[in-house]
Protein backbone atom coordinates (compact mmCIF):
# COMPACT_ATOMS: atom_id res chain seq x y z
CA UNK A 1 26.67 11.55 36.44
CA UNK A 2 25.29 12.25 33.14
CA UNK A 3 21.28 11.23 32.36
CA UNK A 4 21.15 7.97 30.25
CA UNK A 5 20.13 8.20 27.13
CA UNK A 6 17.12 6.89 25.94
CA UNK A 7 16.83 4.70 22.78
CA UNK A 8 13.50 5.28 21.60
CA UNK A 9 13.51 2.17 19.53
CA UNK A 10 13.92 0.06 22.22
CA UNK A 11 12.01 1.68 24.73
CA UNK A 12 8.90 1.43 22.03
CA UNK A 13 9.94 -2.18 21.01
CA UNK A 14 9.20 -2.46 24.96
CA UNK A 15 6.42 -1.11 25.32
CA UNK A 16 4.84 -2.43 22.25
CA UNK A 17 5.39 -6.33 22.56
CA UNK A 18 3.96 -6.00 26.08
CA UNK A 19 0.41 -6.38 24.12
CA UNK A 20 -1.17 -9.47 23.22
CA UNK A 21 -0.75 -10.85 19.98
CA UNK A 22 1.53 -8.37 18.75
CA UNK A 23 4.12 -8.37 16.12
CA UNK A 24 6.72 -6.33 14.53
CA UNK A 25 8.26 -6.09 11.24
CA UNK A 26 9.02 -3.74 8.72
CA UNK A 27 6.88 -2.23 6.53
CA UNK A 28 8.06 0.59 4.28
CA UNK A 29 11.48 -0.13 5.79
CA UNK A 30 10.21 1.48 8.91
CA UNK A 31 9.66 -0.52 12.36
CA UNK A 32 5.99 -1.28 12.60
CA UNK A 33 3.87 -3.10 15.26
CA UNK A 34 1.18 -5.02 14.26
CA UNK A 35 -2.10 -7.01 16.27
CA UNK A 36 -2.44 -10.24 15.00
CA UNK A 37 0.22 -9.97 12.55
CA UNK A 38 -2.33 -8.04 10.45
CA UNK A 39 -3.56 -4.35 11.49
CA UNK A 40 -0.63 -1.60 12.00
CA UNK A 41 -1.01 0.58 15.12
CA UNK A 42 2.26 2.15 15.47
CA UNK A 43 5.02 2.95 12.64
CA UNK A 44 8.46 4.70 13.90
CA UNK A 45 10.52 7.18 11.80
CA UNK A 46 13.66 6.99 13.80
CA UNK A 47 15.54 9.21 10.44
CA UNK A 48 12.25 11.16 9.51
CA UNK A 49 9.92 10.98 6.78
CA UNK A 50 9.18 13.33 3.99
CA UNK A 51 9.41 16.46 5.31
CA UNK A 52 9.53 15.69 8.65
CA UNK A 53 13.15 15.32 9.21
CA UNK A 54 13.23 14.03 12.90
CA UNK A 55 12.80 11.12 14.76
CA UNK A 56 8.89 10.04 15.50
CA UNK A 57 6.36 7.80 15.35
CA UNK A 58 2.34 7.40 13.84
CA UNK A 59 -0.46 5.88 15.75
CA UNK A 60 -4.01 4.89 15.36
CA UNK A 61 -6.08 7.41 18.10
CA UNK A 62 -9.49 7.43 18.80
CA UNK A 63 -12.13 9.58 17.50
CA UNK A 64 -10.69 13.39 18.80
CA UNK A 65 -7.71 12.50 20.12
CA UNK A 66 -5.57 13.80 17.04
CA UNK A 67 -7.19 16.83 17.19
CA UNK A 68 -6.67 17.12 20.73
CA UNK A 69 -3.16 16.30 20.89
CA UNK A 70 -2.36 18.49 18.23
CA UNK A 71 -4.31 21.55 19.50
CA UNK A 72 -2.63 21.27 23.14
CA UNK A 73 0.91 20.63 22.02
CA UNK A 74 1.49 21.29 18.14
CA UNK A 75 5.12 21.45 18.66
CA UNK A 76 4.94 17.79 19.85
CA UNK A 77 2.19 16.70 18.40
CA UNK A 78 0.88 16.62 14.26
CA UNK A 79 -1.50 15.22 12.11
CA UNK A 80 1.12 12.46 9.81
CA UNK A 81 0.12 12.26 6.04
CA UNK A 82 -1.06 9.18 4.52
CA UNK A 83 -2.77 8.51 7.77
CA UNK A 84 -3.71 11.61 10.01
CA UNK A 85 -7.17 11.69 7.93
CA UNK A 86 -8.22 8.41 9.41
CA UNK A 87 -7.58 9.74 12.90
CA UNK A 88 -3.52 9.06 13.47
CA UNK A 89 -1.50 11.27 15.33
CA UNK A 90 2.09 11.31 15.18
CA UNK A 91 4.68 12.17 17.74
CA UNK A 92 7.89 13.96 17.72
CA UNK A 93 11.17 12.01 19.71
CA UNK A 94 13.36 14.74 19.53
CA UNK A 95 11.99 17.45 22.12
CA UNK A 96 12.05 15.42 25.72
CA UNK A 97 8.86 13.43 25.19
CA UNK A 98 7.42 12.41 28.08
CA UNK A 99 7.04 9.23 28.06
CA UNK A 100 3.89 8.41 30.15
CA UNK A 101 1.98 10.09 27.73
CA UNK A 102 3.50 7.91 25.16
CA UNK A 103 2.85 4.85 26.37
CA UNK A 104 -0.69 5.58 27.04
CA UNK A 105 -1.00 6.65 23.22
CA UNK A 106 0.95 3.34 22.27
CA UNK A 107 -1.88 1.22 25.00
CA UNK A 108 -4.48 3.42 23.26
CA UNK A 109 -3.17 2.64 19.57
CA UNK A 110 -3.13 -0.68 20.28
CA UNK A 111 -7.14 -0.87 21.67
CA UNK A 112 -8.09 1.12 19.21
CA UNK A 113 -6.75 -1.21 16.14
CA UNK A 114 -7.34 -4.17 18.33
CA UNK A 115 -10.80 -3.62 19.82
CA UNK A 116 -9.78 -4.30 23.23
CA UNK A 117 -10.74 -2.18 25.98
């Protein structure tokens, strides 16, 4: 039997409404989730962005983590313009993510934007 194939949309959509208080909608035509309707932590390019033709997604990080992520894995990992200078790191979908590792950066985005440990 062949593996199922993962829809990262939905999986994130999943994984993302399991916070309090969160919200999605589109902003810049891209699916974003939101605490309190009002502070972005995660944005998903599921067609690319830019120059960064591939699906992936931007989130808020704590102080090092970018840097971290980036240095350890830069073929998963990069700093996202617009955002990477305010600590963002954004993460490729289209090289077997794993996918603990992303939902701990999506529970981490989340504290981070909403204050919540």
């Amino acid at each position: 039997m062949p593996p199922r194939k993962v829809d990262p949309e939905a999986r994130l959509r999943k994984i993302c409404m399991s916070f309090p208080q969160t919200t999605e909608r589109l902003s810049h035509s891209m699916p974003t989730w939101f605490f309190k309707d009002k502070k972005s932590f995660l944005m998903l390019m599921m067609h690319g962005h830019h120059q960064n033709q591939f699906p992936h997604f931007w989130c808020a990080a704590g102080p090092g983590v970018q840097e971290d992520l980036i240095a350890s894995a830069p073929d998963q990992f990069f700093r996202p313009p617009y955002v990477g200078g305010r600590g963002w790191v954004a993460v490729r979908l289209d090289r077997k993510p794993d996918w603990a590792i992303i939902e701990r950066l999506c529970a981490e985005a989340y504290r981070v934007v909403s204050g919540r440990a």
